[in-house]
Protein backbone atom coordinates (compact mmCIF):
# COMPACT_ATOMS: atom_id res chain seq x y z
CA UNK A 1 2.61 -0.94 11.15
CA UNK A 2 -0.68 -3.20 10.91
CA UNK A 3 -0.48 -6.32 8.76
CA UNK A 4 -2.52 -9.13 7.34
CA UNK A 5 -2.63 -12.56 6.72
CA UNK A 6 -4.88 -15.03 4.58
CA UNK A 7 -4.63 -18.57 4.33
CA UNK A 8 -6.69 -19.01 1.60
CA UNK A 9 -8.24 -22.86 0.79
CA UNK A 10 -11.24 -23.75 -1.87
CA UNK A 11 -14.04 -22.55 0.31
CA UNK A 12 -12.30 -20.37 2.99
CA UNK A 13 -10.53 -17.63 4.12
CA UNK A 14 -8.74 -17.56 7.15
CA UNK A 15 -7.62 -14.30 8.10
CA UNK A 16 -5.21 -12.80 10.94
CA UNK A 17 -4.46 -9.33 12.10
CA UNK A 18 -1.43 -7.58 13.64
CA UNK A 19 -2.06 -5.10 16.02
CA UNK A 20 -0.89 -1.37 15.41
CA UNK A 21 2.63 -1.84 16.55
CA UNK A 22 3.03 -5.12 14.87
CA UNK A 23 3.86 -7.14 17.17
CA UNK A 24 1.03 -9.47 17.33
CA UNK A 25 -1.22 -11.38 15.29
CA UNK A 26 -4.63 -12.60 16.18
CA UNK A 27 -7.40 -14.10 14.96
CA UNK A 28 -9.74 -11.77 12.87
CA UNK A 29 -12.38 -13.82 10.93
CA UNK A 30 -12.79 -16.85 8.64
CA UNK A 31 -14.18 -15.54 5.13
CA UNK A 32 -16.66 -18.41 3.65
CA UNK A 33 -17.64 -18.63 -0.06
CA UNK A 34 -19.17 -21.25 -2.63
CA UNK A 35 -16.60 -24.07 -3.76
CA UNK A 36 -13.92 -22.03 -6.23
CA UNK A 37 -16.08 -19.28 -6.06
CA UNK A 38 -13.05 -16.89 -6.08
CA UNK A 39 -15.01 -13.59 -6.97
CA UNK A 40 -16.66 -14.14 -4.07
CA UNK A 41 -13.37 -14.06 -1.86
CA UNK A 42 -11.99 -11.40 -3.56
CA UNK A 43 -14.96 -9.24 -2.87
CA UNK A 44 -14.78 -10.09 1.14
CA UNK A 45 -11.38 -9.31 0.96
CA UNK A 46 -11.50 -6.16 -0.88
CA UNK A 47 -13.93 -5.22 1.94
CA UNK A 48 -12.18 -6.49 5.01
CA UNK A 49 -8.78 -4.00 3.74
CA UNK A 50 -11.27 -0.93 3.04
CA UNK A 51 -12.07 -1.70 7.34
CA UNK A 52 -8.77 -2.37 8.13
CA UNK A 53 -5.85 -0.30 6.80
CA UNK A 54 -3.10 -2.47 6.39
CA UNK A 55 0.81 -1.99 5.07
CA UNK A 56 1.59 -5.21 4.28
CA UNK A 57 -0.66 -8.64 3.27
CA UNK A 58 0.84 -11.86 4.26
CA UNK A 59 -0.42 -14.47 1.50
CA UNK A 60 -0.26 -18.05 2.48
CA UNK A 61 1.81 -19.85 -0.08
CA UNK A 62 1.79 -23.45 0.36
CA UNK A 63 3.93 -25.78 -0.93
CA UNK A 64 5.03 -29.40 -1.05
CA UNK A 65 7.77 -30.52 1.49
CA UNK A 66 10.13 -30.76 -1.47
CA UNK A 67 9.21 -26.93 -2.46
CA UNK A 68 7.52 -28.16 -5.63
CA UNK A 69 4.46 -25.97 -6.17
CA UNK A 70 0.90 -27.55 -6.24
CA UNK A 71 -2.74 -26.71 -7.14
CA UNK A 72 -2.47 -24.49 -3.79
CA UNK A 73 0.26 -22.77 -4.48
CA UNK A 74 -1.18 -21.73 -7.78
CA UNK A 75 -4.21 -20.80 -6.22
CA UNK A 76 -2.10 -18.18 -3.83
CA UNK A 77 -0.68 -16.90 -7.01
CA UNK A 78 -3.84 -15.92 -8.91
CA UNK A 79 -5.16 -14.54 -5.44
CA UNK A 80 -1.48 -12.21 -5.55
CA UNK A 81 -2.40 -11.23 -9.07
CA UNK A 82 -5.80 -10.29 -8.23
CA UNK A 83 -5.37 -8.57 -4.99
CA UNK A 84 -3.27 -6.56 -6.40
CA UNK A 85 -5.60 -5.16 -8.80
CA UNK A 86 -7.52 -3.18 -6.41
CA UNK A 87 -4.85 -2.75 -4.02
CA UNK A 88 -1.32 -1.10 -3.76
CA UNK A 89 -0.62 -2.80 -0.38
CA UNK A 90 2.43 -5.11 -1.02
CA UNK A 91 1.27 -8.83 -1.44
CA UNK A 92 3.99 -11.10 0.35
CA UNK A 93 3.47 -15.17 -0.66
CA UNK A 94 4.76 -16.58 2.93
CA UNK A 95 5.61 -20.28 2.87
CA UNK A 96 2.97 -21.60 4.82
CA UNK A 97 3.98 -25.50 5.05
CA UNK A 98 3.04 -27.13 8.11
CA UNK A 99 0.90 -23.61 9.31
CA UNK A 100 -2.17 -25.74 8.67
CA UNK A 101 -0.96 -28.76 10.67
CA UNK A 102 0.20 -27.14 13.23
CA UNK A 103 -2.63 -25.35 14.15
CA UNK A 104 -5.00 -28.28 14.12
CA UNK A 105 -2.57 -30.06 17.02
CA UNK A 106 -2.49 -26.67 18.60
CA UNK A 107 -6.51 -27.14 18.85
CA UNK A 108 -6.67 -30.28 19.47
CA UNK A 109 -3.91 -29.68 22.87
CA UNK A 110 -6.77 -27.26 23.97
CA UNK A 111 -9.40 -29.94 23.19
CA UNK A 112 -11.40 -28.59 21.28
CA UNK A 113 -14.31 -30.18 19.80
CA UNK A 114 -13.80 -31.26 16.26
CA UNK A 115 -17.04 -29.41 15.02
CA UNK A 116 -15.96 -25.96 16.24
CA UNK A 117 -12.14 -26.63 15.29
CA UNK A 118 -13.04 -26.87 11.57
CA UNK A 119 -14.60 -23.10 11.97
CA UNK A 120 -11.61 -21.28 13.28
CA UNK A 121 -8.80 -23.53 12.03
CA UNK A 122 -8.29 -21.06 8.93
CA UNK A 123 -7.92 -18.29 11.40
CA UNK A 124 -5.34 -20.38 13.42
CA UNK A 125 -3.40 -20.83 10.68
CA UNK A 126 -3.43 -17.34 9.69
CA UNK A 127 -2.38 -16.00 12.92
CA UNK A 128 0.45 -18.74 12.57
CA UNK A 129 1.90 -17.73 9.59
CA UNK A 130 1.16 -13.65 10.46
CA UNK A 131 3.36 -14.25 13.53
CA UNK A 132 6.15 -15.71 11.63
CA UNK A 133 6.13 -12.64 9.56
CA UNK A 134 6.22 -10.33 12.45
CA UNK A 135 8.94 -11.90 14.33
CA UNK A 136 11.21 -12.24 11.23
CA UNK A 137 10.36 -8.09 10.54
CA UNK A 138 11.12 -7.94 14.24
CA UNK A 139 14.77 -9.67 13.52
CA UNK A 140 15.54 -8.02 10.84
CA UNK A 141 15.18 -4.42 12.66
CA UNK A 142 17.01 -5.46 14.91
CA UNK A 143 19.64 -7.13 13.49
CA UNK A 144 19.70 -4.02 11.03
CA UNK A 145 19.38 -1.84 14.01
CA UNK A 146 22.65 -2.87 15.59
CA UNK A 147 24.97 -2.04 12.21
């Protein structure tokens, strides 16, 4: 069971990929596009699942530490809606708080140079919020498993 993940900001794509047996997630690529030029993502996207058959898409879903929904969150939303016009992979909104943050210290711990962190931070985050997924799935097998 192969999944993906995609943080998704205004002029990037981060995206992270389990491998077959789902248990890990890793880095894949960081998808670049014009300012709100959503079309554009959509298209990379569209291409990146026709390469990589997937069952499940992990969508980043931000939100505000209160769980209010902001201009991020919405954005995740229309990217749902729109993936899942040319797809019939399920679309899962993960709550991504803190995915973003963390990976930057994570970066910074392995000192990375500020110039290349802002390339593969996306992806960081990604393979963040992928691994959550897989380790919950993971749990819930097994918890399942043992009924």
């Amino acid at each position: 069971m192969r999944s993906i993940a995609l943080d998704v900001g205004t002029k990037t794509v981060g995206v992270a990929i389990s491998d077959l047996s789902g248990f890990l997630a890793s880095p894949l690529v960081t998808l670049r596009f014009e300012s709100e030029d959503y079309d554009h993502a959509l298209d990379q996207i569209e291409a990146l699942l026709k390469e990589y058959p997937v069952n499940a898409i992990i969508l980043g879903y931000p939100k505000h530490m209160n769980g209010s929904i902001g201009e991020g969150g919405h954005r995740s939303e229309f990217f749902k809606e729109e993936i899942e016009k040319f797809t019939d992979i399920p679309v899962i909104l993960w709550d991504e708080r803190l995915t973003t943050v963390s990976a930057h210290k994570s970066l910074m711990q392995n000192n990375m140079r500020n110039e290349k962190r802002k390339k593969v931070v996306d992806q960081v985050a990604a393979v963040t919020m992928l691994q959550e997924y897989l380790d919950q799935q993971r749990h819930k097998e097994q918890v399942n498993g043992r009924k």
